[in-house]
PDB file of N, CA and C in Angstrom:
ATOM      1  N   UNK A   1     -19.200-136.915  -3.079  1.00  0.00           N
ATOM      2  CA  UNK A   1     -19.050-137.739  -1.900  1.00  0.00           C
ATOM      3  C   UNK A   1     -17.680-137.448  -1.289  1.00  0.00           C
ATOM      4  N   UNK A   2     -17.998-137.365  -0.174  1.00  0.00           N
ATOM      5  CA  UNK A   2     -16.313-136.857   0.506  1.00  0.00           C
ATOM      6  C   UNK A   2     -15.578-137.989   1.001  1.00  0.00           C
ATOM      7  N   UNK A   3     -14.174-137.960   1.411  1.00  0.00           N
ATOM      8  CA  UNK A   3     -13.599-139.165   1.790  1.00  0.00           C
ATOM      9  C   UNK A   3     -14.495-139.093   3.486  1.00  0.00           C
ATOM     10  N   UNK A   4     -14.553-140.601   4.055  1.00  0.00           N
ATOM     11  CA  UNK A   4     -15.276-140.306   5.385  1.00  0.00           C
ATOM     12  C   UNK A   4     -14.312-140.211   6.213  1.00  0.00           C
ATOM     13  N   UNK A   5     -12.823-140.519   5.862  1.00  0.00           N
ATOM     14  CA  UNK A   5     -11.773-140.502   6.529  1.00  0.00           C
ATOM     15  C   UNK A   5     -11.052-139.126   7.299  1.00  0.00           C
ATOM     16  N   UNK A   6     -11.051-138.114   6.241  1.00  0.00           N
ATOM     17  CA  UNK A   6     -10.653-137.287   6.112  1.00  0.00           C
ATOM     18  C   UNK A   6     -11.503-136.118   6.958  1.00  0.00           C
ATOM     19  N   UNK A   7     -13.091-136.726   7.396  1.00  0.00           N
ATOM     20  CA  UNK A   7     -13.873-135.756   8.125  1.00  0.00           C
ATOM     21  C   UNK A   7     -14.000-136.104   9.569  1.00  0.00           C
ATOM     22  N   UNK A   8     -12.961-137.787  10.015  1.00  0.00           N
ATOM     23  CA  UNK A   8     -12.280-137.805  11.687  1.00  0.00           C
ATOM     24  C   UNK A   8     -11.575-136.631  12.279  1.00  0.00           C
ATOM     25  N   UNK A   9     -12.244-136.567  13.390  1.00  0.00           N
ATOM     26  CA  UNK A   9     -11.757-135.683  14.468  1.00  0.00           C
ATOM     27  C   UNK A   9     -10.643-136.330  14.899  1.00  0.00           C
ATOM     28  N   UNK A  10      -9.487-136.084  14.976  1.00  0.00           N
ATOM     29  CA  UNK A  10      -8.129-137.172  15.286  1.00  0.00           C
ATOM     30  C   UNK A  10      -7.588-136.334  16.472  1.00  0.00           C
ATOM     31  N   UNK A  11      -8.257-135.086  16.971  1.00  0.00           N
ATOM     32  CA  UNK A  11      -6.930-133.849  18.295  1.00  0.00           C
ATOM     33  C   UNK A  11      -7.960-135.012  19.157  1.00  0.00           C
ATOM     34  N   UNK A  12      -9.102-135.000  19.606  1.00  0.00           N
ATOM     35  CA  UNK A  12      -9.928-135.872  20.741  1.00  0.00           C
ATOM     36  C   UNK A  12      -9.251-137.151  21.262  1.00  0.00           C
ATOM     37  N   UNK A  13      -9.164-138.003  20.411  1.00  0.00           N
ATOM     38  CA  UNK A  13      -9.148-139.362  20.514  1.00  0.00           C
ATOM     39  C   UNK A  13      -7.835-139.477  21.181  1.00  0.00           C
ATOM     40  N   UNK A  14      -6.600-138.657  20.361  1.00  0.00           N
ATOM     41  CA  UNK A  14      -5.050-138.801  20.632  1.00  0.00           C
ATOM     42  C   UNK A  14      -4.918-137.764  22.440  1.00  0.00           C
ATOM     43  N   UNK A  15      -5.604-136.854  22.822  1.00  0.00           N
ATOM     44  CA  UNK A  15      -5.881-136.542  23.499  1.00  0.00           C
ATOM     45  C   UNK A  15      -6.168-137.617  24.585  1.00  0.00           C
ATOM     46  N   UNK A  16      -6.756-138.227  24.584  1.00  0.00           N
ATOM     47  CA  UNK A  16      -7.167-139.088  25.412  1.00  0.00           C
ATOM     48  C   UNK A  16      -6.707-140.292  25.819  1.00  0.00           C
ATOM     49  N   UNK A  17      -5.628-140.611  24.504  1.00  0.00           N
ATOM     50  CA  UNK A  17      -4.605-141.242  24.891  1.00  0.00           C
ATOM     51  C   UNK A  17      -3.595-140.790  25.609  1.00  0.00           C
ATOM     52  N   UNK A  18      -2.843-139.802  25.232  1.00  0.00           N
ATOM     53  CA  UNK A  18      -1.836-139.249  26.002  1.00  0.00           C
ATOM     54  C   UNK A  18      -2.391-138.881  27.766  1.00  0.00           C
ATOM     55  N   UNK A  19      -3.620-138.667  28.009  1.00  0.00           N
ATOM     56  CA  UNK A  19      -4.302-138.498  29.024  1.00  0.00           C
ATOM     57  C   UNK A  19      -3.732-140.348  29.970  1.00  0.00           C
ATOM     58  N   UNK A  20      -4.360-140.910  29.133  1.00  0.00           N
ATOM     59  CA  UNK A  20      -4.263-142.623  29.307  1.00  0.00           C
ATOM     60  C   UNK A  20      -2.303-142.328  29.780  1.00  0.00           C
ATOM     61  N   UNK A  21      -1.993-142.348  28.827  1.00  0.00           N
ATOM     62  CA  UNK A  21      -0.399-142.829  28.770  1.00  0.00           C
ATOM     63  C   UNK A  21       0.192-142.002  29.911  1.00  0.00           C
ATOM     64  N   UNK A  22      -0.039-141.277  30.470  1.00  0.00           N
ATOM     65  CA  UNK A  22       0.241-140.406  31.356  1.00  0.00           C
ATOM     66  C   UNK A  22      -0.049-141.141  32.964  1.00  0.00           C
ATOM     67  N   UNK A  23      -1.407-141.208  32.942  1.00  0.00           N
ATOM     68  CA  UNK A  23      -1.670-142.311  34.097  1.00  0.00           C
ATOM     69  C   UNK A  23      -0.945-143.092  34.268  1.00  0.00           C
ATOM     70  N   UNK A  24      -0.950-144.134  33.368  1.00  0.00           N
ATOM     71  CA  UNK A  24       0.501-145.383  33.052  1.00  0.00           C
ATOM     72  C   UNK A  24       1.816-144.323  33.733  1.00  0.00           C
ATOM     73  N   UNK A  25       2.493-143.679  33.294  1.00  0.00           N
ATOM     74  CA  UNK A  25       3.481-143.000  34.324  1.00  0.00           C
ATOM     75  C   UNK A  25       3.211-142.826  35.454  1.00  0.00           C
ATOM     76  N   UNK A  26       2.286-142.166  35.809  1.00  0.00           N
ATOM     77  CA  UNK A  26       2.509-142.062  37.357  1.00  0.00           C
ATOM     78  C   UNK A  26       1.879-142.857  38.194  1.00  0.00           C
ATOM     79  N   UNK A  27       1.502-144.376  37.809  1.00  0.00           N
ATOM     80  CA  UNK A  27       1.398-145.150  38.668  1.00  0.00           C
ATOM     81  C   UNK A  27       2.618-145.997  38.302  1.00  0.00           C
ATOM     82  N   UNK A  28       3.534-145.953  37.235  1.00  0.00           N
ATOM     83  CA  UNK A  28       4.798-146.683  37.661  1.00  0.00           C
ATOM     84  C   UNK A  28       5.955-145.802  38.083  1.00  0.00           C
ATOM     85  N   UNK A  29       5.989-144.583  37.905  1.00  0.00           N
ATOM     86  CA  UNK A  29       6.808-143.865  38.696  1.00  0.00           C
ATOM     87  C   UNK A  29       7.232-144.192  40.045  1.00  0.00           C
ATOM     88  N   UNK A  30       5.894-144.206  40.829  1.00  0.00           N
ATOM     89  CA  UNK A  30       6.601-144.708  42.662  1.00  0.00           C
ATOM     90  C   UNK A  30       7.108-146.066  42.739  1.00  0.00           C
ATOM     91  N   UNK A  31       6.438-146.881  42.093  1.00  0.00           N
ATOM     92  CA  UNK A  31       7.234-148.483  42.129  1.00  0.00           C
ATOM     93  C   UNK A  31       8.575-148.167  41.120  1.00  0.00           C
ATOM     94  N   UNK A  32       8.980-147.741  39.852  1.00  0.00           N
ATOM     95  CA  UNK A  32      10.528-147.647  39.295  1.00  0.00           C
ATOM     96  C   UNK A  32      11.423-147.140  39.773  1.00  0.00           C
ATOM     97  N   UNK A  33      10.903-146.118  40.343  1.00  0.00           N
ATOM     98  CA  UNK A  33      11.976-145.186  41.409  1.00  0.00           C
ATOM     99  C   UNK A  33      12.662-145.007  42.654  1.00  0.00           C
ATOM    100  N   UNK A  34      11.895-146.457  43.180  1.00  0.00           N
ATOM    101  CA  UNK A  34      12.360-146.224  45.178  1.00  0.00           C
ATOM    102  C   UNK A  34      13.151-147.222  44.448  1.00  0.00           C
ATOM    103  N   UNK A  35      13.741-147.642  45.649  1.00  0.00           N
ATOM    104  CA  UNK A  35      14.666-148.866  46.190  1.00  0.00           C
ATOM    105  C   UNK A  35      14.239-149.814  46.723  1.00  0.00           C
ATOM    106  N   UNK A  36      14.649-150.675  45.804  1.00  0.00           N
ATOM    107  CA  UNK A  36      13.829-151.818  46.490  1.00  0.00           C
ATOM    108  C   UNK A  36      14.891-153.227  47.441  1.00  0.00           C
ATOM    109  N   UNK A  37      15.013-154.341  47.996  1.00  0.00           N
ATOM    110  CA  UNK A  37      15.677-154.956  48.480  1.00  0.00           C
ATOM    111  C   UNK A  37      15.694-156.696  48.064  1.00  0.00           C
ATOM    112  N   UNK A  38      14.558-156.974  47.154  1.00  0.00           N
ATOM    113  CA  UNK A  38      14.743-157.881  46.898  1.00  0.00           C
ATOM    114  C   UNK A  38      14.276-158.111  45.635  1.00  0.00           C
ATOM    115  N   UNK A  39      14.601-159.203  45.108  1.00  0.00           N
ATOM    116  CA  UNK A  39      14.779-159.814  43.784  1.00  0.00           C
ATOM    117  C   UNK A  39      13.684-159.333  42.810  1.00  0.00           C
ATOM    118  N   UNK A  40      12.280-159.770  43.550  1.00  0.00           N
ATOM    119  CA  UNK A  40      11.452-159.741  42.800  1.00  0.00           C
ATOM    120  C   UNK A  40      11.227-157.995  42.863  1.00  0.00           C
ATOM    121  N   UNK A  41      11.389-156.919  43.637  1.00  0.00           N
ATOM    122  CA  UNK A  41      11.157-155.914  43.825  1.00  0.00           C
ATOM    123  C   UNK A  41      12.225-155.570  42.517  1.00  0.00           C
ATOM    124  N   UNK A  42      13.498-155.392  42.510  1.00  0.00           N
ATOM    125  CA  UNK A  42      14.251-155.227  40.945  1.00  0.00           C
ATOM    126  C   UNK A  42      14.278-155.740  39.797  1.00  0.00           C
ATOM    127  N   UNK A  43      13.410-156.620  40.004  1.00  0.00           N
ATOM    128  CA  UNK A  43      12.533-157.141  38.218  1.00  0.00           C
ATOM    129  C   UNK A  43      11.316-156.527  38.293  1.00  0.00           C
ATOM    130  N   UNK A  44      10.706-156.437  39.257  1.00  0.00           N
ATOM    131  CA  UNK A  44       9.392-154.847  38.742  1.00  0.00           C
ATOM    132  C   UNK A  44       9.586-153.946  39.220  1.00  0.00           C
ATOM    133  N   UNK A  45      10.985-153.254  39.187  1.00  0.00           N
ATOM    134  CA  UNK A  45      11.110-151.979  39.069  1.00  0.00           C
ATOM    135  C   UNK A  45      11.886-151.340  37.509  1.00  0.00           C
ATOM    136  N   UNK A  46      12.451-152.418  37.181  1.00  0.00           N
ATOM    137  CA  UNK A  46      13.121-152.819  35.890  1.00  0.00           C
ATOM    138  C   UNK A  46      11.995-152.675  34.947  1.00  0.00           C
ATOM    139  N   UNK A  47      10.719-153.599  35.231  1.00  0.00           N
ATOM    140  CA  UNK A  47       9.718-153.921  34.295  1.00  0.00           C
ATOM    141  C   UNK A  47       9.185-152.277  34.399  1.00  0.00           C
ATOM    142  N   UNK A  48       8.771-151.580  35.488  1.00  0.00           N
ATOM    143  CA  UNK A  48       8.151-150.449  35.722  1.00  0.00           C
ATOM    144  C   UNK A  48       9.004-149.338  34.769  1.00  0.00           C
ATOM    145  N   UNK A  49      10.482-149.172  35.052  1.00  0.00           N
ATOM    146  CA  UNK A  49      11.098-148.045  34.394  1.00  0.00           C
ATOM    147  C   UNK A  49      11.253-148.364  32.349  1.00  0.00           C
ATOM    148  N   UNK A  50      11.354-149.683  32.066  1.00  0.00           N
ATOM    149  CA  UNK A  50      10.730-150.308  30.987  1.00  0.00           C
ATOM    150  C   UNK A  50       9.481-149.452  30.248  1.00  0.00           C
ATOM    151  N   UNK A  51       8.797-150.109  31.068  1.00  0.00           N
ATOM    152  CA  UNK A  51       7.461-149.552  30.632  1.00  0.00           C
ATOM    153  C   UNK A  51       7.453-147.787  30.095  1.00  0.00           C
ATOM    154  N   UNK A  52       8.038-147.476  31.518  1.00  0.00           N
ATOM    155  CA  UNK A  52       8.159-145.630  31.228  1.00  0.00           C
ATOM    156  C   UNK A  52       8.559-145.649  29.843  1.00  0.00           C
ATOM    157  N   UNK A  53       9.366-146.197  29.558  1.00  0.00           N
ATOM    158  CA  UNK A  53       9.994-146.183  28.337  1.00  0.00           C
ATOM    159  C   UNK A  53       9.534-145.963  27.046  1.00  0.00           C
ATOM    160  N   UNK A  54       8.739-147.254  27.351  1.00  0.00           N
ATOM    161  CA  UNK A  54       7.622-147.638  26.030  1.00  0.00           C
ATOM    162  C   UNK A  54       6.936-146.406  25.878  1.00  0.00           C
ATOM    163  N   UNK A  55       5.966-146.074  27.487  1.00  0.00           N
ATOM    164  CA  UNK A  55       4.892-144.611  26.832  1.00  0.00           C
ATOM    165  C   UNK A  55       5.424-143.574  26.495  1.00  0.00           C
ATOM    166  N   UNK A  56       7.308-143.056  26.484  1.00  0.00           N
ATOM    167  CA  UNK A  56       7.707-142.235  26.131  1.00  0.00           C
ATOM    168  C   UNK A  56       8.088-142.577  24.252  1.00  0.00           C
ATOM    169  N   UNK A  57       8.285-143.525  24.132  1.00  0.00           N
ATOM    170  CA  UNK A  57       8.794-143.853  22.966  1.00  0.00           C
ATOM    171  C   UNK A  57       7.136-143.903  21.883  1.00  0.00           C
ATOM    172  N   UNK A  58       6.031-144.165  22.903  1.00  0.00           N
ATOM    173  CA  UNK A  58       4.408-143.775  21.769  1.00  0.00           C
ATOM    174  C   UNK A  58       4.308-142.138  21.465  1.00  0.00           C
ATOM    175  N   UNK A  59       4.492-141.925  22.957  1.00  0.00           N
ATOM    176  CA  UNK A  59       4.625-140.358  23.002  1.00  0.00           C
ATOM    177  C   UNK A  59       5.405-140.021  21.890  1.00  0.00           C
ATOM    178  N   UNK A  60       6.396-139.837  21.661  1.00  0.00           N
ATOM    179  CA  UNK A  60       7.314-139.755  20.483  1.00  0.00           C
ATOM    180  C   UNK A  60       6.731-139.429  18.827  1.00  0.00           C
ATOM    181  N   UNK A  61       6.490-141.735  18.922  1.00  0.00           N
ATOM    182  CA  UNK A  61       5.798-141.374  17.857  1.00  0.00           C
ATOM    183  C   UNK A  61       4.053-140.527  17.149  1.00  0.00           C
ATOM    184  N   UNK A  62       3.689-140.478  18.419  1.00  0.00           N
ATOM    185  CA  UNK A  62       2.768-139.493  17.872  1.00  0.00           C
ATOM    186  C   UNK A  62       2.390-138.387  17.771  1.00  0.00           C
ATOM    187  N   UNK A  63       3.771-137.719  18.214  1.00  0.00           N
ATOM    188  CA  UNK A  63       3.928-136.787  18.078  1.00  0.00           C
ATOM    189  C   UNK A  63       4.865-136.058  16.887  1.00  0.00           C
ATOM    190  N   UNK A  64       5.093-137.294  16.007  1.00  0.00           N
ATOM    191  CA  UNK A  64       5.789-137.260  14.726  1.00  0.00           C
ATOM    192  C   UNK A  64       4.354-137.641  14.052  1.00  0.00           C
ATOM    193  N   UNK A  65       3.236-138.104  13.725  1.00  0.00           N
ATOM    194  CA  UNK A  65       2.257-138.433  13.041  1.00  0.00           C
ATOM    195  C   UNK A  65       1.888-137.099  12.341  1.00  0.00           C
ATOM    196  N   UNK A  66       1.500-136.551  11.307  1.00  0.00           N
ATOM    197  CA  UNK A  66       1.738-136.085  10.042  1.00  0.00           C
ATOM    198  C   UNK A  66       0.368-135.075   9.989  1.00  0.00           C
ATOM    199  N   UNK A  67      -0.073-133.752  10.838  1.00  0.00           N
ATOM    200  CA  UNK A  67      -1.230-133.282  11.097  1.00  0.00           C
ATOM    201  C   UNK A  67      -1.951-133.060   9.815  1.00  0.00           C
ATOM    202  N   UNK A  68      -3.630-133.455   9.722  1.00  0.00           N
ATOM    203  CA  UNK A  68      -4.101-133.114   8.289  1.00  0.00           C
ATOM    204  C   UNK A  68      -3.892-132.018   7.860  1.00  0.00           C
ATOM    205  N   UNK A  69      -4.127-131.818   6.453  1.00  0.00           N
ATOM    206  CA  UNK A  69      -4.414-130.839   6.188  1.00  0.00           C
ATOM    207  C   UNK A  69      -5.247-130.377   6.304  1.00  0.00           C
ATOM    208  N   UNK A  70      -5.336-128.666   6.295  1.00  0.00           N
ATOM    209  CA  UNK A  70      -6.831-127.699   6.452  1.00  0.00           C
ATOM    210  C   UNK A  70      -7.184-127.883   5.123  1.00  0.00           C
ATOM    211  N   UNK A  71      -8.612-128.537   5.415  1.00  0.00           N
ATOM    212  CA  UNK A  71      -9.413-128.106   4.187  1.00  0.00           C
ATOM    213  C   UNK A  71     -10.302-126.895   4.468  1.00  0.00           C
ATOM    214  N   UNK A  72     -10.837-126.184   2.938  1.00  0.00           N
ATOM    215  CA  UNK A  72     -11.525-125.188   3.426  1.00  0.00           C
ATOM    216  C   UNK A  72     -13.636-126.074   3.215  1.00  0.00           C
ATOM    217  N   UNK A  73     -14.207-125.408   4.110  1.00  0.00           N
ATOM    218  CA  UNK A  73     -15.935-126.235   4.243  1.00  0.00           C
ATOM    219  C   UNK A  73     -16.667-125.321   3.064  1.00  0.00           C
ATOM    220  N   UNK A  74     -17.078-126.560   2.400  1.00  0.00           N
ATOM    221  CA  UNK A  74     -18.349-125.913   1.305  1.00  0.00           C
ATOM    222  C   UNK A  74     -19.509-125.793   1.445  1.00  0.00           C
TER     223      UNK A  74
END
């Protein structure tokens, strides 16, 4: 019996996140980056360049996540 763990496809799924996390950038890119003039416009541009933050800092870590090993198929 094999582990069932070990026979996940894991390049797809993470793929499709970073696809995801990417979107998330460039729809807060144009709102973090202009200039804005009032109050509430520099608390969500704050919140927007924030955010960038966060999907760079997932980005990061999953790109430190630990690739399986090759097994060989019997």
């Amino acid at each position: 019996m094999s582990n069932a763990l070990s026979s996940v496809d894991i390049e797809h799924p993470l793929g499709v996140i970073g696809l995801f996390l990417m979107l998330i950038v460039a729809v807060m890119a144009n709102h973090g980056y202009t200039a804005h003039r009032t109050l509430t416009g520099r608390i969500g541009g704050f919140l927007a360049r924030r955010t960038i933050d966060a999907v760079a800092a997932i980005g990061w870590l999953i790109d430190r996540l630990p690739r399986p090993s090759p097994r060989a198929e019997a």
